[in-house]
N, C-alpha and C. Protein backbone atom coordinates (compact mmCIF):
# COMPACT_ATOMS: atom_id res chain seq x y z
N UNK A 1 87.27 75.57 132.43
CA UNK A 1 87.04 74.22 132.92
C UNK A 1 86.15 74.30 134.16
N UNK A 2 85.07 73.32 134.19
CA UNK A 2 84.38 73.63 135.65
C UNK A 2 84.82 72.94 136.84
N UNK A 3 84.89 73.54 137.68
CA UNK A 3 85.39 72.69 139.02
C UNK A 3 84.00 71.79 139.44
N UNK A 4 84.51 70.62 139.97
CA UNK A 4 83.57 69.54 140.29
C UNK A 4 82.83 70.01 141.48
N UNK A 5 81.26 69.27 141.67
CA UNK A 5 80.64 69.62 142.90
C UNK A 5 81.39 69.09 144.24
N UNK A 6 82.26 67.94 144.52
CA UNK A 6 82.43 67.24 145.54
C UNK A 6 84.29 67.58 145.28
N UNK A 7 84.73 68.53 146.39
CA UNK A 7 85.91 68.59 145.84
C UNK A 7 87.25 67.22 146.02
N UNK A 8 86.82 66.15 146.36
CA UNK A 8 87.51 64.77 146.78
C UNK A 8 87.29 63.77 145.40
N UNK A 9 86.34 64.49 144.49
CA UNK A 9 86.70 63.84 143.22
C UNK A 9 87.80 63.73 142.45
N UNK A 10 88.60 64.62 142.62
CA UNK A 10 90.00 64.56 142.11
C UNK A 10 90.92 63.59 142.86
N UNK A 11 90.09 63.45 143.62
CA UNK A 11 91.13 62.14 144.58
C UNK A 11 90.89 60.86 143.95
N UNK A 12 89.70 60.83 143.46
CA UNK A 12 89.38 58.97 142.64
C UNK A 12 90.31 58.29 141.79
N UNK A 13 90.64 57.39 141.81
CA UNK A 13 91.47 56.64 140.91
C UNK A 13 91.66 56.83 139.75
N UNK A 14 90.27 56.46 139.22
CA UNK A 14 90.14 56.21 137.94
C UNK A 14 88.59 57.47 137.55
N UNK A 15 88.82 57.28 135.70
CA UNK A 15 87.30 57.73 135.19
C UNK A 15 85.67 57.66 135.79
N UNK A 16 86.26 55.58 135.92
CA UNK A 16 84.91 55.05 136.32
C UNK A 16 84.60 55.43 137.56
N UNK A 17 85.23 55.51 138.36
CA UNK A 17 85.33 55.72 139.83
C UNK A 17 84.85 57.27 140.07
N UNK A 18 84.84 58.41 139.02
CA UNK A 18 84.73 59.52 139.10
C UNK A 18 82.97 59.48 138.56
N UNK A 19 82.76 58.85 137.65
CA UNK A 19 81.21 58.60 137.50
C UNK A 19 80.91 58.28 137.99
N UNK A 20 81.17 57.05 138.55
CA UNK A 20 80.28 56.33 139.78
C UNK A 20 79.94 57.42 140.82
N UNK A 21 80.69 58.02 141.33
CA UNK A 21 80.86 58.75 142.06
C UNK A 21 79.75 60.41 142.02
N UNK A 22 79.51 60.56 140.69
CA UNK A 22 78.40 61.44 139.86
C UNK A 22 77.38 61.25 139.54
N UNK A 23 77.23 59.90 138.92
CA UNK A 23 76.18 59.32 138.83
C UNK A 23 75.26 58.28 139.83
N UNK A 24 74.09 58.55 140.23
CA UNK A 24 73.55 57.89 141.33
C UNK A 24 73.17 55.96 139.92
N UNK A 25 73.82 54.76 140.73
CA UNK A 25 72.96 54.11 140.59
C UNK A 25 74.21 53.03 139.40
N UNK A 26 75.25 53.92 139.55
CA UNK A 26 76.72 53.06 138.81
C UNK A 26 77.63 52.44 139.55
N UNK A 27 77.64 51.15 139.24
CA UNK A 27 78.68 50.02 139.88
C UNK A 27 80.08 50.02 139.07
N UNK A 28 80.63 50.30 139.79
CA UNK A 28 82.17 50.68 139.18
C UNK A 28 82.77 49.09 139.21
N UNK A 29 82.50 48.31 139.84
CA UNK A 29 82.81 46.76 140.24
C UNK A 29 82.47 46.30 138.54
N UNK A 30 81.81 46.60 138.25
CA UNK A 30 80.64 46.22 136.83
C UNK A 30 81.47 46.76 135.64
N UNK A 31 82.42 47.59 135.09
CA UNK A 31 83.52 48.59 134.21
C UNK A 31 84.74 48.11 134.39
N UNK A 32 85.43 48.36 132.79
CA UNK A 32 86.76 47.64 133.10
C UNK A 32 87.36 49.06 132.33
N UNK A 33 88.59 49.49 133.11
CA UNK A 33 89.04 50.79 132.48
C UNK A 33 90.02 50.20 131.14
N UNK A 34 89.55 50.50 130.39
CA UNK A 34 90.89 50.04 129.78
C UNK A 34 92.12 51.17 129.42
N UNK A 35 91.58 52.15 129.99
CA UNK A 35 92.89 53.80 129.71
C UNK A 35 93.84 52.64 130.66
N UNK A 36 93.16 52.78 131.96
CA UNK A 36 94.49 52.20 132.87
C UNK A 36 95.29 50.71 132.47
N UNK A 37 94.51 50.33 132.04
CA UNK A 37 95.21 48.67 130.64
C UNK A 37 96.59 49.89 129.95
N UNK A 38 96.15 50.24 129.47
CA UNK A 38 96.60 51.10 128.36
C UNK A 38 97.72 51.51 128.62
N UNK A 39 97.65 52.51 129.77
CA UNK A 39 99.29 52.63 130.31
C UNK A 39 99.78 51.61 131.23
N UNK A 40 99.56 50.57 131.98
CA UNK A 40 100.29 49.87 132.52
C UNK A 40 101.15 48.86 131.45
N UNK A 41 100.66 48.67 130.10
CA UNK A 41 100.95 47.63 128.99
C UNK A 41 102.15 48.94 128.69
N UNK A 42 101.67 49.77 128.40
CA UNK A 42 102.93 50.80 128.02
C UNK A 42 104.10 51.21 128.65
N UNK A 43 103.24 51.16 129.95
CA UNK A 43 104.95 51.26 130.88
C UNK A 43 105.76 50.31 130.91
N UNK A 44 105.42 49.15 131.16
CA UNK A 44 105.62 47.98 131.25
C UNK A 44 106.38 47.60 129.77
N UNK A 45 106.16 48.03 128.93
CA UNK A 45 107.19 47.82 127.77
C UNK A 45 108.28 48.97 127.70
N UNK A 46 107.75 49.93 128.42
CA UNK A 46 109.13 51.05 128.39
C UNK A 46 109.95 50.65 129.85
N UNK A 47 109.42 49.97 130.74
CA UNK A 47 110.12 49.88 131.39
C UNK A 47 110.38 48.08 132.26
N UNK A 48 110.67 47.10 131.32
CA UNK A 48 110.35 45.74 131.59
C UNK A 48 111.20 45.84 133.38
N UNK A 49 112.26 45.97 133.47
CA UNK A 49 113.28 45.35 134.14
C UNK A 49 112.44 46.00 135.92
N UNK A 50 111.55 47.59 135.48
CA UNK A 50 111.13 47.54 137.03
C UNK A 50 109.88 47.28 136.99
N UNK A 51 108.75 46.86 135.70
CA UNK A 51 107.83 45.84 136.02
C UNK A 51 108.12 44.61 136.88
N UNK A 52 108.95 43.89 136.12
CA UNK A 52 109.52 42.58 136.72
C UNK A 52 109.76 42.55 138.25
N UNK A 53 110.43 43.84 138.75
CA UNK A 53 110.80 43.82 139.95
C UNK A 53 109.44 44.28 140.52
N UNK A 54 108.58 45.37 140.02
CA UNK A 54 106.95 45.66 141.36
C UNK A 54 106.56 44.52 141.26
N UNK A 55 106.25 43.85 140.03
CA UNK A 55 105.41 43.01 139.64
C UNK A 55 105.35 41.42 139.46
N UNK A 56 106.49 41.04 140.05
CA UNK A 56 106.97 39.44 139.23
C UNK A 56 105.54 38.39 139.09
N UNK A 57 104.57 38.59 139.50
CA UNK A 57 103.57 37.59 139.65
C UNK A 57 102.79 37.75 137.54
N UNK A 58 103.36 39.02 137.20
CA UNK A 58 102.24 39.77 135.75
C UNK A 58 102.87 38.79 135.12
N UNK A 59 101.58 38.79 133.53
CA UNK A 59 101.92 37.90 132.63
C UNK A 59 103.29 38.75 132.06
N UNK A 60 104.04 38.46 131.56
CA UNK A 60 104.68 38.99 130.19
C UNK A 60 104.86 38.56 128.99
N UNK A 61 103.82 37.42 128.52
CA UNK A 61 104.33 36.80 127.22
C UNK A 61 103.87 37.79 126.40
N UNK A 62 103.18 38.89 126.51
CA UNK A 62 102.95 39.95 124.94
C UNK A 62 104.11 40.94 125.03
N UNK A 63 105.30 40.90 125.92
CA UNK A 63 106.21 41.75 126.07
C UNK A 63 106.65 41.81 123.94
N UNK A 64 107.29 41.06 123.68
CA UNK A 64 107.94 40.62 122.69
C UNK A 64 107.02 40.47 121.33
N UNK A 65 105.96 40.69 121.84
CA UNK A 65 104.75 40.87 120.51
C UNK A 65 105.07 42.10 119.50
């Protein structure tokens, strides 16, 4: 595996945030991750009762979908 040029890349949030970050001339503001969609919808169904509690403001009507 190659280690990255900037070693604080492993600190970025996300994917996009790691390109942006590589690539000169990418607006990360402009990308929507959807990995991170992906597991918050997933946790959030494995774990409703402490969504509800970080989160009370989130939708939940696809809980039950």
């Amino acid at each position: 595996m190659a280690t990255p040029k900037d070693e604080h890349v492993n600190l970025l949030p996300n994917d996009i945030d790691a390109y942006a970050h590589s690539v000169e001339g990418i607006d990360p503001a402009r990308y929507f991750d959807s990995q991170a969609q992906e597991v918050w919808l997933a946790a959030r169904k494995r774990w409703p009762l402490l969504a509800s509690a970080l989160y009370p403001e989130a939708d939940h009507s696809d809980d039950h979908a």
